[in-house]
C-alpha atoms as a PDB file:
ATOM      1  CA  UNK A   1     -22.038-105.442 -14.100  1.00  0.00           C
ATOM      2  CA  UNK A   2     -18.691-103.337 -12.821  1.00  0.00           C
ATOM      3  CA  UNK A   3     -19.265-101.245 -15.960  1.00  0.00           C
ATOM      4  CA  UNK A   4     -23.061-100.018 -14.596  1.00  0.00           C
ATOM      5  CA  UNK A   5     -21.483 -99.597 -11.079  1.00  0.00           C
ATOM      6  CA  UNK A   6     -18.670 -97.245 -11.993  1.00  0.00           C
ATOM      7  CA  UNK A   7     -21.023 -95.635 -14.465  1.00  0.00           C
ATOM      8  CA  UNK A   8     -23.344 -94.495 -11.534  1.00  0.00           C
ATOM      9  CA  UNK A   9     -21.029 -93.662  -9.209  1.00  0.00           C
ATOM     10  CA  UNK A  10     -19.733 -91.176 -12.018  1.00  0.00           C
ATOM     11  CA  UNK A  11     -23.741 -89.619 -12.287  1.00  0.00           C
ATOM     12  CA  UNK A  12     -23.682 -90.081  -8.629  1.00  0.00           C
ATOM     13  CA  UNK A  13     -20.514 -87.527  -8.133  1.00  0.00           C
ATOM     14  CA  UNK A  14     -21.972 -85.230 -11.108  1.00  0.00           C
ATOM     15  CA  UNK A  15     -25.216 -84.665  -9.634  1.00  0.00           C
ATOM     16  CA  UNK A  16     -23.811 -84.764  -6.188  1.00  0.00           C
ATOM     17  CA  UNK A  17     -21.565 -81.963  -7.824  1.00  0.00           C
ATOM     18  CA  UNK A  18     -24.538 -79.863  -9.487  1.00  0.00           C
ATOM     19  CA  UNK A  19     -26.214 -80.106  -6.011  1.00  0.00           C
ATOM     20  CA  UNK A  20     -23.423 -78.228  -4.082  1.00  0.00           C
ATOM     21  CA  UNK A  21     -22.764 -76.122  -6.594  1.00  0.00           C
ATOM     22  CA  UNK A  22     -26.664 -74.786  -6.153  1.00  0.00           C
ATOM     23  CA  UNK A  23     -26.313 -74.486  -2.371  1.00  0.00           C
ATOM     24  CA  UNK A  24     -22.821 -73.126  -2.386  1.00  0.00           C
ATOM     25  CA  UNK A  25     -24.648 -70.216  -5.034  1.00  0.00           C
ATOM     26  CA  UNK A  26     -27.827 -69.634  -2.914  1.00  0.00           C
ATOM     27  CA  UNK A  27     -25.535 -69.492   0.093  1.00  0.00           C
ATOM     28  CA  UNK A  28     -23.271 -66.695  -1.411  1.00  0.00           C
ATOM     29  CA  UNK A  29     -26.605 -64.763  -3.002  1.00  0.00           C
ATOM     30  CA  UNK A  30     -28.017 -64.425   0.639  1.00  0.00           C
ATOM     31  CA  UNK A  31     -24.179 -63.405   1.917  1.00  0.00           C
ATOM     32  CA  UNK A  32     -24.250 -61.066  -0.475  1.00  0.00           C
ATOM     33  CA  UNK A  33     -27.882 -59.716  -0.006  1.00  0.00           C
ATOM     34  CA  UNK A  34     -27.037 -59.710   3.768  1.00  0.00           C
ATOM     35  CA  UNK A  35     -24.411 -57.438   3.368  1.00  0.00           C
ATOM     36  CA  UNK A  36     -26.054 -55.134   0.461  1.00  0.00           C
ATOM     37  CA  UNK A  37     -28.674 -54.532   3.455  1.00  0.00           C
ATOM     38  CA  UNK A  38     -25.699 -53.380   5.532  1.00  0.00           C
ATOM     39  CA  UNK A  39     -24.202 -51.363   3.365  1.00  0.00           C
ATOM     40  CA  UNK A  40     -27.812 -49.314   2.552  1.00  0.00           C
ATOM     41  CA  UNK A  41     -28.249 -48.896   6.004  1.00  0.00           C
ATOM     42  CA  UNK A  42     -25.010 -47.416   6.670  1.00  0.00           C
ATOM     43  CA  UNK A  43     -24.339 -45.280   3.354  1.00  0.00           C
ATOM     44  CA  UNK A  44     -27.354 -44.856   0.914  1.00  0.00           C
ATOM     45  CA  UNK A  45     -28.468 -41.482   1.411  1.00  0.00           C
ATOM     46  CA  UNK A  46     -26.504 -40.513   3.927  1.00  0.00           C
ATOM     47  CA  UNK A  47     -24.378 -37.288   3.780  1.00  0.00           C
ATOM     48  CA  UNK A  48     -21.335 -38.546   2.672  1.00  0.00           C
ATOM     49  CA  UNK A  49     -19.002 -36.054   5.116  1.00  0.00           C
ATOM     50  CA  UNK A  50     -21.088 -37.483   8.038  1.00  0.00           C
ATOM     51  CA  UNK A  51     -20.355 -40.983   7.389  1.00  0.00           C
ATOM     52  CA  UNK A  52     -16.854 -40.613   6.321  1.00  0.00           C
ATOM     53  CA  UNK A  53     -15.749 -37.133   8.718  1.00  0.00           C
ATOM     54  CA  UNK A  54     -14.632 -35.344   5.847  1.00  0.00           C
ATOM     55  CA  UNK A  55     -14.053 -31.685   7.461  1.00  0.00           C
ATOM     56  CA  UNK A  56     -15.890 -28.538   6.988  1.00  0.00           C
ATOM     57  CA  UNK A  57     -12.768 -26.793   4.551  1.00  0.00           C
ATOM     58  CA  UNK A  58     -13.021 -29.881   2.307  1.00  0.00           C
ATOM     59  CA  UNK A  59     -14.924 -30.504  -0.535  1.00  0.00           C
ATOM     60  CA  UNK A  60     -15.340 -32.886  -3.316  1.00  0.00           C
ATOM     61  CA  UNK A  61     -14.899 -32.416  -7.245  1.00  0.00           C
ATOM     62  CA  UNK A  62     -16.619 -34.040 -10.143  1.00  0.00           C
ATOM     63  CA  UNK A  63     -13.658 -36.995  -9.787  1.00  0.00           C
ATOM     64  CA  UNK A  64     -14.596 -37.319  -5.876  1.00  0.00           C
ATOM     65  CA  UNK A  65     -11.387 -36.253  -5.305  1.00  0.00           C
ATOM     66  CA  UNK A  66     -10.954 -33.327  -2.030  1.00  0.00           C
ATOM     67  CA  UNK A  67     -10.772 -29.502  -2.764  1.00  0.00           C
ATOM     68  CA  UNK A  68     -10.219 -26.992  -0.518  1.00  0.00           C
ATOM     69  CA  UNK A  69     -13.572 -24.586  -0.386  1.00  0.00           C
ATOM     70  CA  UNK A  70     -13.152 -21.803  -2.418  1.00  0.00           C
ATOM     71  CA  UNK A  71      -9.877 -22.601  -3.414  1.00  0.00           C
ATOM     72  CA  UNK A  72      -8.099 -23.775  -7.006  1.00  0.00           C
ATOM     73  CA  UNK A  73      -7.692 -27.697  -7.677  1.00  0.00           C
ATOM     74  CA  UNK A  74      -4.020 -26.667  -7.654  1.00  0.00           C
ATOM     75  CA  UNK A  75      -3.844 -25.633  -3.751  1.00  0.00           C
ATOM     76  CA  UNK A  76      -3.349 -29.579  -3.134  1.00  0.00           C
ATOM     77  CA  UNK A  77      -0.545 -29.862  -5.298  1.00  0.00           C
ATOM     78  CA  UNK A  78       2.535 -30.358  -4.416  1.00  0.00           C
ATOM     79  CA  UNK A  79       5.830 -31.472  -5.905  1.00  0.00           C
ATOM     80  CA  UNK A  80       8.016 -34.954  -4.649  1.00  0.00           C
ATOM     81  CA  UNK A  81      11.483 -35.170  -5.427  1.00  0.00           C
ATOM     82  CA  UNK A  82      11.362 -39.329  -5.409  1.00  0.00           C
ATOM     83  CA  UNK A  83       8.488 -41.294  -3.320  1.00  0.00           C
ATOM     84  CA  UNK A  84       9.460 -41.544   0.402  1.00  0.00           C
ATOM     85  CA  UNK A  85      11.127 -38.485   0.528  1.00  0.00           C
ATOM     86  CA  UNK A  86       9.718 -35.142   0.985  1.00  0.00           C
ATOM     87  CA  UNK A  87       7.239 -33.196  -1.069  1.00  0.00           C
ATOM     88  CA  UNK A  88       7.507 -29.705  -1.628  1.00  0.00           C
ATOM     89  CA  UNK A  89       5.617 -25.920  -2.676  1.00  0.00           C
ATOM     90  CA  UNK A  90       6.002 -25.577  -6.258  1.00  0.00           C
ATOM     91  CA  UNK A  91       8.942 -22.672  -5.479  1.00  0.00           C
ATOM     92  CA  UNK A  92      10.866 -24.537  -3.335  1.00  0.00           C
ATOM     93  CA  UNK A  93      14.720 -24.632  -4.610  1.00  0.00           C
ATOM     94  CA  UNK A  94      14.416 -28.375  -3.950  1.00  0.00           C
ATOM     95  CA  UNK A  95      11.609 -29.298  -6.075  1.00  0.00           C
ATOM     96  CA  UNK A  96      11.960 -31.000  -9.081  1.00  0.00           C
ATOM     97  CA  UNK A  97       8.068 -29.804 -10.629  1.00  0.00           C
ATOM     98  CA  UNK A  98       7.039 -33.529 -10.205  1.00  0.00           C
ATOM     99  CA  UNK A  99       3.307 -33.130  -9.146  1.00  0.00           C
ATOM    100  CA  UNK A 100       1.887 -35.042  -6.990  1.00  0.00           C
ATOM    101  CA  UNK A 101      -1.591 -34.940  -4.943  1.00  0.00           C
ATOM    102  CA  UNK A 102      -1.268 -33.380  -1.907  1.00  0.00           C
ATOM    103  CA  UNK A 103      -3.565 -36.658  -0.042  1.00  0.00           C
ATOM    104  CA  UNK A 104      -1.119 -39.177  -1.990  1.00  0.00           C
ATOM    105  CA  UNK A 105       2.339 -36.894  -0.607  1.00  0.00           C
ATOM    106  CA  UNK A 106       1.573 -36.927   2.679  1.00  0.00           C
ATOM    107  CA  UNK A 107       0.485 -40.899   2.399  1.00  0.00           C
ATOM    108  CA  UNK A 108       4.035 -41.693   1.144  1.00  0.00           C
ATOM    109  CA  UNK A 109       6.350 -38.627   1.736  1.00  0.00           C
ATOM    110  CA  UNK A 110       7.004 -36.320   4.825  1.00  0.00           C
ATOM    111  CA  UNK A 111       6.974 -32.341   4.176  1.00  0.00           C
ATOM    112  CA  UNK A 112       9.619 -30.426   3.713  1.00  0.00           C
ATOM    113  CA  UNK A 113      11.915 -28.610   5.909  1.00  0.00           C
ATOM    114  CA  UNK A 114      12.345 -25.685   4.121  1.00  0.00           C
ATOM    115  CA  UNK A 115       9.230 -24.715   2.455  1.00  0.00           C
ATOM    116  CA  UNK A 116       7.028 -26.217   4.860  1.00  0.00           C
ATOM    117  CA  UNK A 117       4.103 -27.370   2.285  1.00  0.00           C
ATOM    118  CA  UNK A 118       0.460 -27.734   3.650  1.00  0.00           C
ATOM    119  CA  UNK A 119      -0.335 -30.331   6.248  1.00  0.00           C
ATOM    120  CA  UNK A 120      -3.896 -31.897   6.112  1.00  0.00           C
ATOM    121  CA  UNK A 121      -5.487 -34.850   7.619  1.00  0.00           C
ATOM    122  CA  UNK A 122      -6.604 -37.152   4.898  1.00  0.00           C
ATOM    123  CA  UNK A 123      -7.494 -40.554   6.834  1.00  0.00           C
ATOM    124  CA  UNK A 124     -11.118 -39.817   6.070  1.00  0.00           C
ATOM    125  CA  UNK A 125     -10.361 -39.790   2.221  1.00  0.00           C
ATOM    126  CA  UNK A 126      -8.536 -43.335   2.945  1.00  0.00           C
ATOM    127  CA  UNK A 127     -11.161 -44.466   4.483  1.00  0.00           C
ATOM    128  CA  UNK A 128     -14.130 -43.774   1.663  1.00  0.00           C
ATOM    129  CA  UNK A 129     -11.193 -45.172  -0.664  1.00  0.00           C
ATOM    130  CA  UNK A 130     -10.988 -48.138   1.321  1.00  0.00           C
ATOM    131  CA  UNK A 131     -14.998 -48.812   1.382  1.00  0.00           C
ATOM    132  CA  UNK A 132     -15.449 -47.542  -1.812  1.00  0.00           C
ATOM    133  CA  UNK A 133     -13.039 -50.358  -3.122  1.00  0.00           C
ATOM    134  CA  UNK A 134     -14.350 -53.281  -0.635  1.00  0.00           C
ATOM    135  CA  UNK A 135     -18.008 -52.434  -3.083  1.00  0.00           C
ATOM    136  CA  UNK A 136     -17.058 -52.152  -6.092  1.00  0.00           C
ATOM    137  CA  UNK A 137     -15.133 -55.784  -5.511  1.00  0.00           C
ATOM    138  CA  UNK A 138     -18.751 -57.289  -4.288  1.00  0.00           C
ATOM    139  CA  UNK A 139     -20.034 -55.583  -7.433  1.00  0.00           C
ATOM    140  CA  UNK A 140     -21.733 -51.995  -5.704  1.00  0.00           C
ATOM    141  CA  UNK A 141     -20.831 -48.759  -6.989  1.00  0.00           C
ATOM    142  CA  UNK A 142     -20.829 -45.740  -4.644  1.00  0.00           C
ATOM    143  CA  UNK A 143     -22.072 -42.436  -6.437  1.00  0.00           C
ATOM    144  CA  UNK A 144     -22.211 -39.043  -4.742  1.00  0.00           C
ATOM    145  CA  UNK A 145     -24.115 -36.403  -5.832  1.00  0.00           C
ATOM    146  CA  UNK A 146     -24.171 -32.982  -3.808  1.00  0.00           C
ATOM    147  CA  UNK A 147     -22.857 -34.703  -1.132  1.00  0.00           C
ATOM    148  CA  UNK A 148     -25.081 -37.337  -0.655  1.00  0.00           C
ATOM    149  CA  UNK A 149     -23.996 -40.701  -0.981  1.00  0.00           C
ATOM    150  CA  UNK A 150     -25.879 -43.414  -3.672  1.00  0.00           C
ATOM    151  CA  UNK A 151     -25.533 -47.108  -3.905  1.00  0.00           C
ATOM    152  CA  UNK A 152     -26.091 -49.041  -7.188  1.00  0.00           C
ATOM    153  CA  UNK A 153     -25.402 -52.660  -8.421  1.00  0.00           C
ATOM    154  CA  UNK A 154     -22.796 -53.489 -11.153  1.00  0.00           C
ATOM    155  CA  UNK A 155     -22.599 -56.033 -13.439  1.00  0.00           C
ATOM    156  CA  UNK A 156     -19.227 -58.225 -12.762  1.00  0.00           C
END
């Protein structure tokens, strides 16, 4: 008799188990369909430097990294002697030719003194960073194509 009693108590806690298991997975699906909905409604097909402020001398490569219109890649390189220190031109006499990404530099490193390197605001490249990242964890991948911002589900 104690054997049939402990031996449904154990199905008991399985299926009790299996049960929240299924609730705690619908509950997550609709948390997550809740929030895809947000997400379209605030990026998909929206022009990405509206959503994200990116300014008018700005542009983005193939890598969705920023270029300056009508300038070389290599106008947003600069050159760090160690990270927190300063970054520097290319000619400055106290560059070492380390490059380093001009939106990275500034993120880490102040300019230099001397050579005075360019000075951009980059928050709004942090900030698609930051959302782009906070997707691709919940398994969304944002895609821009001539500036236009797409949404598609990954597998995890």
């Amino acid at each position: 008799m104690p054997v049939i009693i402990l031996f449904s108590f154990f199905v008991f806690i399985i299926i009790f188990a299996m049960v929240k298991g299924k609730i705690l997975e619908r509950k997550q699906a609709e948390e997550k369909r809740k929030l895809r909905k947000k997400w379209d409604e605030e990026y998909d097909g929206k022009l990405f430097s509206e959503v994200f402020g990116m300014p008018e001398i700005f542009t983005l490569d193939e890598n969705c990294e920023p270029v300056l219109r009508g300038h070389p890649k290599d106008d947003l390189i600069v050159y760090i002697v160690r990270i927190g220190g300063a970054y520097h031109r290319k000619t400055c006499q106290h560059s070492l030719n380390i490059p380093y990404k001009l939106w990275e530099a500034e993120y880490c490193c102040r300019p230099c003194r001397v050579c005075c390197p360019p000075m951009y605001d980059f928050s709004w490249y942090w900030a698609y960073i930051t959302v782009k990242d906070k997707l691709r964890k919940s398994g969304v991948e944002m895609i821009i194509e001539d500036g236009i911002i797409f949404l598609e589900d990954v597998e995890m």
